[in-house]
Protein backbone atom coordinates (compact mmCIF):
# COMPACT_ATOMS: atom_id res chain seq x y z
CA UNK A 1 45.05 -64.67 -15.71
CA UNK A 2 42.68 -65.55 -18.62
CA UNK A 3 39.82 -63.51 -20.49
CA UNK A 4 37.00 -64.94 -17.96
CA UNK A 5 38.87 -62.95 -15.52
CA UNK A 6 39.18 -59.90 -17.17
CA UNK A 7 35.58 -60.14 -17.93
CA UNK A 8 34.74 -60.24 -14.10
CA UNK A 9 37.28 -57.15 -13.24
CA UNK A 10 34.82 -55.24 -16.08
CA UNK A 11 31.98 -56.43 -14.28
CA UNK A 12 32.83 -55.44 -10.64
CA UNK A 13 33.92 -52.24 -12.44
CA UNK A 14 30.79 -51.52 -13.20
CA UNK A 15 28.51 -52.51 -10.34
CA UNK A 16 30.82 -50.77 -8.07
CA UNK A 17 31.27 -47.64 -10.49
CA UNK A 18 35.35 -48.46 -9.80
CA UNK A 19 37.30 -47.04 -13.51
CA UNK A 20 38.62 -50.50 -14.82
CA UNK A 21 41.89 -49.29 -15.15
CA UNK A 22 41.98 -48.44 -11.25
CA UNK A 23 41.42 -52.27 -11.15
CA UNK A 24 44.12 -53.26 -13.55
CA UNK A 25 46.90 -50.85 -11.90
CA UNK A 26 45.59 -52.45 -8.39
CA UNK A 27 46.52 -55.88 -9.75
CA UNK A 28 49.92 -54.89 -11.39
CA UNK A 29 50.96 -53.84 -8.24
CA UNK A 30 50.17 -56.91 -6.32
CA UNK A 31 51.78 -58.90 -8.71
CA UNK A 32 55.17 -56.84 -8.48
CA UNK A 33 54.58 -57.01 -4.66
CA UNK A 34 54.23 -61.30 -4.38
CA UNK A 35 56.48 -61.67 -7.14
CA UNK A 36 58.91 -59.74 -4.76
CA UNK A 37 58.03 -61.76 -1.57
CA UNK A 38 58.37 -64.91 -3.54
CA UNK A 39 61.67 -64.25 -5.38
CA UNK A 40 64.36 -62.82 -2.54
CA UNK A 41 66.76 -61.79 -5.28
CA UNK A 42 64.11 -59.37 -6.62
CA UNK A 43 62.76 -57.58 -3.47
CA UNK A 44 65.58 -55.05 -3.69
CA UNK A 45 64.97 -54.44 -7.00
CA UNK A 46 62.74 -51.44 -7.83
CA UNK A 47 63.11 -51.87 -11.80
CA UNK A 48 60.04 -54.90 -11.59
CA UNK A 49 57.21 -54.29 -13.04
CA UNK A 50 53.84 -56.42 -14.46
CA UNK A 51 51.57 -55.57 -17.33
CA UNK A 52 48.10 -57.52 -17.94
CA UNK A 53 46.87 -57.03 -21.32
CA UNK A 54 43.56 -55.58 -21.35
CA UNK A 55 42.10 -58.17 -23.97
CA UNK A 56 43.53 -61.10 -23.45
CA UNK A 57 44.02 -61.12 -19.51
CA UNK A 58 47.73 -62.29 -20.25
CA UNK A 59 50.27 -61.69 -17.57
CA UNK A 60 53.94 -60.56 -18.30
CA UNK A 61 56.81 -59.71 -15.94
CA UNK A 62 59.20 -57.35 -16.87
CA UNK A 63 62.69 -56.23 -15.17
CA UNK A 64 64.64 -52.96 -16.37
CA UNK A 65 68.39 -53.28 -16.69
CA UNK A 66 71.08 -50.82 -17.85
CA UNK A 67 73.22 -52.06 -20.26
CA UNK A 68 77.07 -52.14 -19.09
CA UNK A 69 80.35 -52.49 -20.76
CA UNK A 70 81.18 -54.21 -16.85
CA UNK A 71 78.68 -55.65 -14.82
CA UNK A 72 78.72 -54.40 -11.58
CA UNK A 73 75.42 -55.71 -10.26
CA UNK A 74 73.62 -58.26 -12.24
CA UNK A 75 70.05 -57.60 -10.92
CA UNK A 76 70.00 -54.22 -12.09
CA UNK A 77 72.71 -54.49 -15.37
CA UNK A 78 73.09 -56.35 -18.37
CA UNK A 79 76.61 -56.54 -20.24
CA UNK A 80 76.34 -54.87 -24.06
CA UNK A 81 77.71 -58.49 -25.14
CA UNK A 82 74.27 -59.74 -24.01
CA UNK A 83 72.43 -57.05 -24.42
CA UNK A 84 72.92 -56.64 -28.55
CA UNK A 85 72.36 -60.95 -28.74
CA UNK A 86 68.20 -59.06 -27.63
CA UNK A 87 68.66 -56.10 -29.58
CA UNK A 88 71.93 -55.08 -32.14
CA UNK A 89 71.15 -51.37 -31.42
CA UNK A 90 71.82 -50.48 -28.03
CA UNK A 91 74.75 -49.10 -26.35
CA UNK A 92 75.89 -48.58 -23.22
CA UNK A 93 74.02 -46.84 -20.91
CA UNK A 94 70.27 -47.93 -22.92
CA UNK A 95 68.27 -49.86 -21.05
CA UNK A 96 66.50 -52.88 -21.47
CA UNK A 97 63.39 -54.61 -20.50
CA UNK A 98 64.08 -58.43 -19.51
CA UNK A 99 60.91 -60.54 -19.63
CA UNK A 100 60.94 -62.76 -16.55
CA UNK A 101 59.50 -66.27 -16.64
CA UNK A 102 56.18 -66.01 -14.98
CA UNK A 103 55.83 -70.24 -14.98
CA UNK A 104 55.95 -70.49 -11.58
CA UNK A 105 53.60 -67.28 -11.01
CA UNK A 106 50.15 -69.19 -11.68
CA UNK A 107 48.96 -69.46 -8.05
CA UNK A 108 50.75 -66.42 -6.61
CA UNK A 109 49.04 -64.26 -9.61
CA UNK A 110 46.00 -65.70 -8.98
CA UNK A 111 45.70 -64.93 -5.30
CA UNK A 112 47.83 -61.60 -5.77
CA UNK A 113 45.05 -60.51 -7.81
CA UNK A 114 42.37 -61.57 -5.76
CA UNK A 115 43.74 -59.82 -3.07
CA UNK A 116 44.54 -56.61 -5.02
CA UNK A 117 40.70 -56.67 -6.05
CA UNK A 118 39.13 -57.40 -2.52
CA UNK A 119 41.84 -54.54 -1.31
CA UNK A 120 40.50 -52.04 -3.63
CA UNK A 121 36.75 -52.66 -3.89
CA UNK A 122 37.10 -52.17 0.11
CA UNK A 123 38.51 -49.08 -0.67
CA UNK A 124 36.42 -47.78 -3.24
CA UNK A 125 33.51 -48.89 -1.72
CA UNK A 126 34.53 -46.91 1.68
CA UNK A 127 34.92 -43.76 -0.56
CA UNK A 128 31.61 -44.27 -2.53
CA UNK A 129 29.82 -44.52 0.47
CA UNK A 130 31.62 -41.34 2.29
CA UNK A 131 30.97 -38.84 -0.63
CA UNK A 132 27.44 -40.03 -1.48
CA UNK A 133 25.81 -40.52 1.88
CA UNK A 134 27.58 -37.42 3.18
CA UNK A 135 25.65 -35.48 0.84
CA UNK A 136 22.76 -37.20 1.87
CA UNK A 137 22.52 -36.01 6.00
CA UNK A 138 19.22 -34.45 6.77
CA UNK A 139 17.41 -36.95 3.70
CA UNK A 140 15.32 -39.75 4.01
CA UNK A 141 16.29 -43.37 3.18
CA UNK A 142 14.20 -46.77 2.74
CA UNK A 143 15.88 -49.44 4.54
CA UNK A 144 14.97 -53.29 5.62
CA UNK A 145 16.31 -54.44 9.02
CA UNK A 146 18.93 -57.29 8.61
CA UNK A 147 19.74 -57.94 12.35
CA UNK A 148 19.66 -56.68 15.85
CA UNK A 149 21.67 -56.47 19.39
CA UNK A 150 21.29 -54.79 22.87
CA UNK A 151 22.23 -51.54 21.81
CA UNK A 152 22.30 -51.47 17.59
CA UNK A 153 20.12 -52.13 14.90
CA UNK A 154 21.68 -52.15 11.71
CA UNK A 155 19.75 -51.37 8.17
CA UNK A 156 20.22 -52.05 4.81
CA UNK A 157 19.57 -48.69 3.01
CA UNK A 158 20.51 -49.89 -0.39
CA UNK A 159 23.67 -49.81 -1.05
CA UNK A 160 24.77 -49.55 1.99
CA UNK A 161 24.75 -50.46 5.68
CA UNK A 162 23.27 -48.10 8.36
CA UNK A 163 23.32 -47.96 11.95
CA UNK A 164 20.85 -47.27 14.71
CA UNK A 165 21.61 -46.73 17.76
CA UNK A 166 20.36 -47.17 21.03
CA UNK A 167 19.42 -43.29 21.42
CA UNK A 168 17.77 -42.61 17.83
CA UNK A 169 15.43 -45.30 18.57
CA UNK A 170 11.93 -44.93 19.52
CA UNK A 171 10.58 -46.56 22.95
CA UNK A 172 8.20 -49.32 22.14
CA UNK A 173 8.84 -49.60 18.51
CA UNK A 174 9.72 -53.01 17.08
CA UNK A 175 12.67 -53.26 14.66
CA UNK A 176 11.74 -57.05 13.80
CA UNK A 177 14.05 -58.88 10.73
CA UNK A 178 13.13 -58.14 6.88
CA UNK A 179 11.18 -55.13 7.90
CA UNK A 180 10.87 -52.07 5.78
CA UNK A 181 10.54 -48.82 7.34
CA UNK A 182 12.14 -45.17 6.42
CA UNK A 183 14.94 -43.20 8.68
CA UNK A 184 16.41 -39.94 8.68
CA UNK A 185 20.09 -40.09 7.78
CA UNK A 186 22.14 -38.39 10.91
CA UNK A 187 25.96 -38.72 9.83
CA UNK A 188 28.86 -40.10 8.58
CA UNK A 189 31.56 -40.76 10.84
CA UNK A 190 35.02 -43.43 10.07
CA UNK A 191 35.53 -46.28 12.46
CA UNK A 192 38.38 -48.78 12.35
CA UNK A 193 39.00 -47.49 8.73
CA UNK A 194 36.03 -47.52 7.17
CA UNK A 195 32.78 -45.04 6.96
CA UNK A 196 29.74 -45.91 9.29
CA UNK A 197 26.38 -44.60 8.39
CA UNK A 198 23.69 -43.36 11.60
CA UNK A 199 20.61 -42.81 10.83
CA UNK A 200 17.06 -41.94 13.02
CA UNK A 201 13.81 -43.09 14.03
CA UNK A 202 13.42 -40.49 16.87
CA UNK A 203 14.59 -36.80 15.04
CA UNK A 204 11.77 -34.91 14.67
CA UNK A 205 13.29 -33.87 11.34
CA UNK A 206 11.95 -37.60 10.55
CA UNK A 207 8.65 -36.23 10.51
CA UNK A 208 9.34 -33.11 8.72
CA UNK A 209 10.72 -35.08 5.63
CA UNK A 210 7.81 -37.68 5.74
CA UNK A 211 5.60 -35.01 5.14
CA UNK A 212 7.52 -33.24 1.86
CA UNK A 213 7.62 -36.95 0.40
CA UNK A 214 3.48 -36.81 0.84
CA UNK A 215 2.42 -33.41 0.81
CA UNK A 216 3.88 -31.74 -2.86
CA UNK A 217 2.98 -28.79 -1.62
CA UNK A 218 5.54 -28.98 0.76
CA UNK A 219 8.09 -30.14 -2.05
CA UNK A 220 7.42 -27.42 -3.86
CA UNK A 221 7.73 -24.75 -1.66
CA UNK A 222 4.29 -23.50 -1.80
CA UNK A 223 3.42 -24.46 1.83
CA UNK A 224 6.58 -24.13 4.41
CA UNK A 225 7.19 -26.38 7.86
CA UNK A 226 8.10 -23.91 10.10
CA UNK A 227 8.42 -25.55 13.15
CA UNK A 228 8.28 -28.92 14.25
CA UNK A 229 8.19 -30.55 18.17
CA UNK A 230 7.96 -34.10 18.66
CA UNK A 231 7.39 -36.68 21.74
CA UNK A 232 9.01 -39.33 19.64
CA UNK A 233 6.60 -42.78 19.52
CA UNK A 234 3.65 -40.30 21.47
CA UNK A 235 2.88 -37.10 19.47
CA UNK A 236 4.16 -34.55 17.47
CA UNK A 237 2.64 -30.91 16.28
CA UNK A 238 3.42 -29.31 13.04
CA UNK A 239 3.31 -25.95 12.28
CA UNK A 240 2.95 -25.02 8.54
CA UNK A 241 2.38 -21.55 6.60
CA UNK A 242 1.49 -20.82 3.09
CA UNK A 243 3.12 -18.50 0.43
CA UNK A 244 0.21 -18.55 -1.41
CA UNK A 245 -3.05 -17.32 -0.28
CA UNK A 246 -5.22 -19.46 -2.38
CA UNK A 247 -3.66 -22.70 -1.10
CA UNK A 248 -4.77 -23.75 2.65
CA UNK A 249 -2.03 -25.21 4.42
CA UNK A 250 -3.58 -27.49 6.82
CA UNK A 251 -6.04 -28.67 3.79
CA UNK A 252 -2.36 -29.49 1.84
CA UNK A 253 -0.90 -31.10 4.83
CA UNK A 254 -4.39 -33.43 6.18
CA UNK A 255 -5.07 -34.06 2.41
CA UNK A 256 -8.75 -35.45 1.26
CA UNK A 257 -10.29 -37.01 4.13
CA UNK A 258 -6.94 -37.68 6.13
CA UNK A 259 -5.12 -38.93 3.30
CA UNK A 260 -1.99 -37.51 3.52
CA UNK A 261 -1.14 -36.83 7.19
CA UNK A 262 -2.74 -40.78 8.01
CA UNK A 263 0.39 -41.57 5.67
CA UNK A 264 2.76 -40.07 8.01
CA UNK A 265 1.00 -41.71 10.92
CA UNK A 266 1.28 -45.12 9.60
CA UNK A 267 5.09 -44.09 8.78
CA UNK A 268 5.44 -43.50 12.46
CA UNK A 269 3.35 -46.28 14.17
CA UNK A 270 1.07 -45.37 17.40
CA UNK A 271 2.54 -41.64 17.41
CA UNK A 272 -0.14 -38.94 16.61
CA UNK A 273 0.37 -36.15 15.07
CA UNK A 274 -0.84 -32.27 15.33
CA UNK A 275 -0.73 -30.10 12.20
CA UNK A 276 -1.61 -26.47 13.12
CA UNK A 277 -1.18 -23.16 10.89
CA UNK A 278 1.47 -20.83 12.08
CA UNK A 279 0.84 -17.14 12.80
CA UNK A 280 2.90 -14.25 12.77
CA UNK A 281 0.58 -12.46 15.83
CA UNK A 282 1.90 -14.84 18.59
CA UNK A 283 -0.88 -15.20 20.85
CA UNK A 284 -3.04 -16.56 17.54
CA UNK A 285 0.14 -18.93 16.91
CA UNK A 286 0.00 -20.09 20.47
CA UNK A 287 -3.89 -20.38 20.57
CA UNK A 288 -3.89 -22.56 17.42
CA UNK A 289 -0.52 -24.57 18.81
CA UNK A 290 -2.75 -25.82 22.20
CA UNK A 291 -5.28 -27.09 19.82
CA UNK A 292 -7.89 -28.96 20.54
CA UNK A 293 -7.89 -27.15 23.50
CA UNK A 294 -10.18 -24.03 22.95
CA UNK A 295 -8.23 -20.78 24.20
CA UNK A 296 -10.49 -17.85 25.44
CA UNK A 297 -7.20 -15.60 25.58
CA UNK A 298 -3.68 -15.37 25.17
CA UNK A 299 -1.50 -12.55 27.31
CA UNK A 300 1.72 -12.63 25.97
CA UNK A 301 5.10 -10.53 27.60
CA UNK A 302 8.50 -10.19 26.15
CA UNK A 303 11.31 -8.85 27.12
CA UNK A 304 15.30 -8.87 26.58
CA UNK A 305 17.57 -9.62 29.60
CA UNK A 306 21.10 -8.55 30.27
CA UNK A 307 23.11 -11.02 28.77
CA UNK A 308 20.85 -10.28 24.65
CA UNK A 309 18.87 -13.29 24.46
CA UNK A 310 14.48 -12.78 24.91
CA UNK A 311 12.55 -13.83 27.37
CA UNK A 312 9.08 -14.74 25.78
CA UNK A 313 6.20 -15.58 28.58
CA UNK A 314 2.44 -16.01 27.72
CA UNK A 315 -0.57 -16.72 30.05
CA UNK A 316 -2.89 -18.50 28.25
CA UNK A 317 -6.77 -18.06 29.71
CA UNK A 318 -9.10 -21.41 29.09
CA UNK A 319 -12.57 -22.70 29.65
CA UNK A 320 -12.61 -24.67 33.11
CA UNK A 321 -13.33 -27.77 31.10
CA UNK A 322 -11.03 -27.56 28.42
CA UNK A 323 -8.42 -27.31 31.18
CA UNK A 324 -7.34 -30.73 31.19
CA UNK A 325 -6.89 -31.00 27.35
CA UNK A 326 -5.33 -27.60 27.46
CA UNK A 327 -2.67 -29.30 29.77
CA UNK A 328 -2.24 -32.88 27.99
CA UNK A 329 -1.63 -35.96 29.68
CA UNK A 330 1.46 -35.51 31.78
CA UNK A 331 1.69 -32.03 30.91
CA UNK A 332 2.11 -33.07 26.83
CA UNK A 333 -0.05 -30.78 25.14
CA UNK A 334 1.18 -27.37 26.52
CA UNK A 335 4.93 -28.90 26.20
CA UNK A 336 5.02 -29.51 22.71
CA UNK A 337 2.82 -26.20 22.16
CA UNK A 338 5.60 -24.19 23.75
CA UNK A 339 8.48 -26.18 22.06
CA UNK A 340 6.89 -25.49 18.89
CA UNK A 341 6.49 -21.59 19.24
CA UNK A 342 9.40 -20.84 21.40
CA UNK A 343 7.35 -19.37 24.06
CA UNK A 344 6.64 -20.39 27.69
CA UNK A 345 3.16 -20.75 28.38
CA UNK A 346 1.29 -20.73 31.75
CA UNK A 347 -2.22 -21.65 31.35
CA UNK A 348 -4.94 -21.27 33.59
CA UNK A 349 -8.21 -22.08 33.57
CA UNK A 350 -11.30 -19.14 33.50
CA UNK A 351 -12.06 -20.01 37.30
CA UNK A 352 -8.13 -19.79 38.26
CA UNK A 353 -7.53 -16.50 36.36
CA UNK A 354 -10.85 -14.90 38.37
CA UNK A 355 -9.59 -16.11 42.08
CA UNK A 356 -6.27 -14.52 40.53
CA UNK A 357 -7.84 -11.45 39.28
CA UNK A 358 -9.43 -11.06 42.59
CA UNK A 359 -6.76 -12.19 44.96
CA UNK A 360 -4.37 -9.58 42.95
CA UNK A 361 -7.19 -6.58 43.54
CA UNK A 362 -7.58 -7.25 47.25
CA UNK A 363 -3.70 -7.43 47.44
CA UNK A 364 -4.02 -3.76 46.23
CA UNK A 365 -7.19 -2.69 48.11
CA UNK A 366 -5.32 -3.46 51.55
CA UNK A 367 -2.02 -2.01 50.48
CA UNK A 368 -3.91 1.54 49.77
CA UNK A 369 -5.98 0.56 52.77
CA UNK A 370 -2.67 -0.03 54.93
CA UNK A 371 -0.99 3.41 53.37
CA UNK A 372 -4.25 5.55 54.14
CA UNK A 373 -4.29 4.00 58.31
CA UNK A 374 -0.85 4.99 58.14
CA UNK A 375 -1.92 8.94 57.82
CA UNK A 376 -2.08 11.35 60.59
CA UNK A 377 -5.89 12.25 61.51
CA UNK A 378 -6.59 15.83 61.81
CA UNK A 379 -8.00 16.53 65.10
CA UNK A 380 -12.49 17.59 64.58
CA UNK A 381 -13.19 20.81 66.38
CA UNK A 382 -15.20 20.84 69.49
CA UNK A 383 -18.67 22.31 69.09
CA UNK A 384 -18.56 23.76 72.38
CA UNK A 385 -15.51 25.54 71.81
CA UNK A 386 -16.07 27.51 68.43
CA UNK A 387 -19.94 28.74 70.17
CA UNK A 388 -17.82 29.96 72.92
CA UNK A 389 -15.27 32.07 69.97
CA UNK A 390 -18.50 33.44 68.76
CA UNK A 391 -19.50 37.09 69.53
CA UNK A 392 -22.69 38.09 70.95
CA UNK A 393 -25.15 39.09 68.77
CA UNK A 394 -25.88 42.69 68.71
């Protein structure tokens, strides 16, 4: 042990945030420990102990013995004869503390301490990481990929090593070496002993925290995501509000001339994405969440089943050429609208609802026509007969 090496232990103290002293005691111990394994005579003895002083880096052994009259057991007693030669003072019963020759200890001190270090920065490290990144699920972190396999890609974050798995990945995305992009941080959960960090590319909380980075408005609570649905790597719609009436939520969120929301784009790649202002009349929310569809009416119906929970229905009415968009490729559009306001929407186009409109009044027209056919006629009088009830004329 030497001063060069107690300047390192401050070091690593420091750029780990590990209290020195947790690295001194770390060492002690390892030293007691090999000096144990290395000296049979000494493993039963639990009166060993090392001391490194903190300036110097110097490196003493020391073993406690009770001082005897008799010696019963020489590794743990010292007779008072040889006890006074060390100090004239003591009597029987004192005890003692024997330096041990630490000549032989260079090596095994050197690697017992290099051990005790690696041992606790591992340790520290895995607690450092647990406490602060567990704070941190639901945030945002910058990362740079370091490598990739089948089913992982693994991030640096800072300092610390995230995961991505298979599942939190988005289709078609490239995750190529020394490439910077931001993730959502998912959980921390301990495998083989040590804390493993999983973050996102697919959450659509992703896109909910890449827009209070850009949009301060957002940050500051002035202007409030309420609701966010998300095709991960295809689109995703937004739906903000405002708390103040004299800010314009979509203005805050698109920014001057596209600014803000073409910062989340590039963020996320290819992937589009909607930003529509939330309503508290739902068939206006649900009109403005099938934007850029136009919407020439909104029917909504809701209703509570047995069991507590709402059924929410609406039938949404468009122009026969804004059908299509209405709809989305593959159905898109009116998925993510009804994702995003909880409702399920059946949309139809102006020509549909009028065959539908029709079809349903001719339903009715022959049901009353059915129930009148079903009546019994009353029988017309014969002509014949009431001229022959009449009376003469006088």
């Amino acid at each position: 042990m030497n001063e060069k090496l107690i300047e390192a232990i401050k070091l690593l103290a420091k750029e780990r945030g590990i209290e020195e002293e947790v690295l001194f005691e770390a060492i002690e111990e390892a030293i007691v420990a090999a000096f144990k394994r290395e000296f049979s005579d000494a493993k039963s003895n639990d009166n060993v102990f090392a001391e490194i002083d903190r300036e110097t880096g110097e490196m003493y052994v020391f073993e406690v013995r009770t001082v005897m009259k008799e010696v019963d057991n020489p590794k743990t007693q010292i007779s008072l004869e040889e006890a006074r030669a060390i100090d004239s003072e003591l009597e029987e019963g004192d005890s003692i503390e024997m330096t041990i020759p630490v000549e032989s200890l260079g090596r095994l001190a050197a690697n017992a301490a290099k051990s005790a270090i690696n041992q606790k920065l591992r340790s520290a490290e895995h607690t450092r990481i647990q406490d602060e990144f567990s704070g941190r699920i639901g945030e945002l972190a910058s990362g740079v990929i370091q490598r990739m396999d089948n089913k992982f890609v693994f991030v640096d974050i800072g300092r610390a090593e995230a995961t991505l798995t298979k599942q939190e990945q988005v289709k078609d995305e490239k995750y190529t070496y020394n490439h910077h992009m931001r993730f959502l941080i998912l959980k921390v959960e301990e495998h083989n002993g040590r804390p493993v960090i999983y973050v996102s590319r697919s959450h659509p909380n992703l896109v909910k925290k890449l827009f209070e980075q850009e949009v301060p408005e957002i940050a500051s609570g002035i202007v409030e995501i309420v609701s966010v649905a998300r095709e991960a790597g295809s689109r995703t719609k937004i739906a903000v509000a405002s708390r103040d009436e004299s800010v314009d939520p979509l203005g805050a969120c698109v920014g001057q001339r596209g600014a803000r929301v073409q910062a989340v784009m590039d963020e996320l790649g290819s992937e589009k994405v909607d930003v529509i202002e939330w309503n508290s009349d739902p068939a206006v929310y649900i009109a403005n969440a099938l934007l850029p569809a136009k919407v020439v009416r909104v029917d909504t119906d809701s209703n509570t089943k047995p069991d507590g929970s709402r059924e929410m229905s609406a039938r949404v009415i468009v122009p026969d050429h804004q059908y299509s968009l209405a709809i989305g490729r593959a159905g898109q559009n009116v998925r993510l609208a009804a994702r995003l306001t909880g409702w399920k929407i059946d949309i139809k186009s102006e020509s549909q609802f009028r065959e539908l409109i029709q079809d349903e009044f001719m339903s009715r027209f022959t049901v009353a026509e059915d129930e009148t056919s079903g009546e019994t006629p009353v029988p017309e009088q014969d002509s014949s007969d009431a001229d022959a009830g009449q009376l003469p004329e006088a």
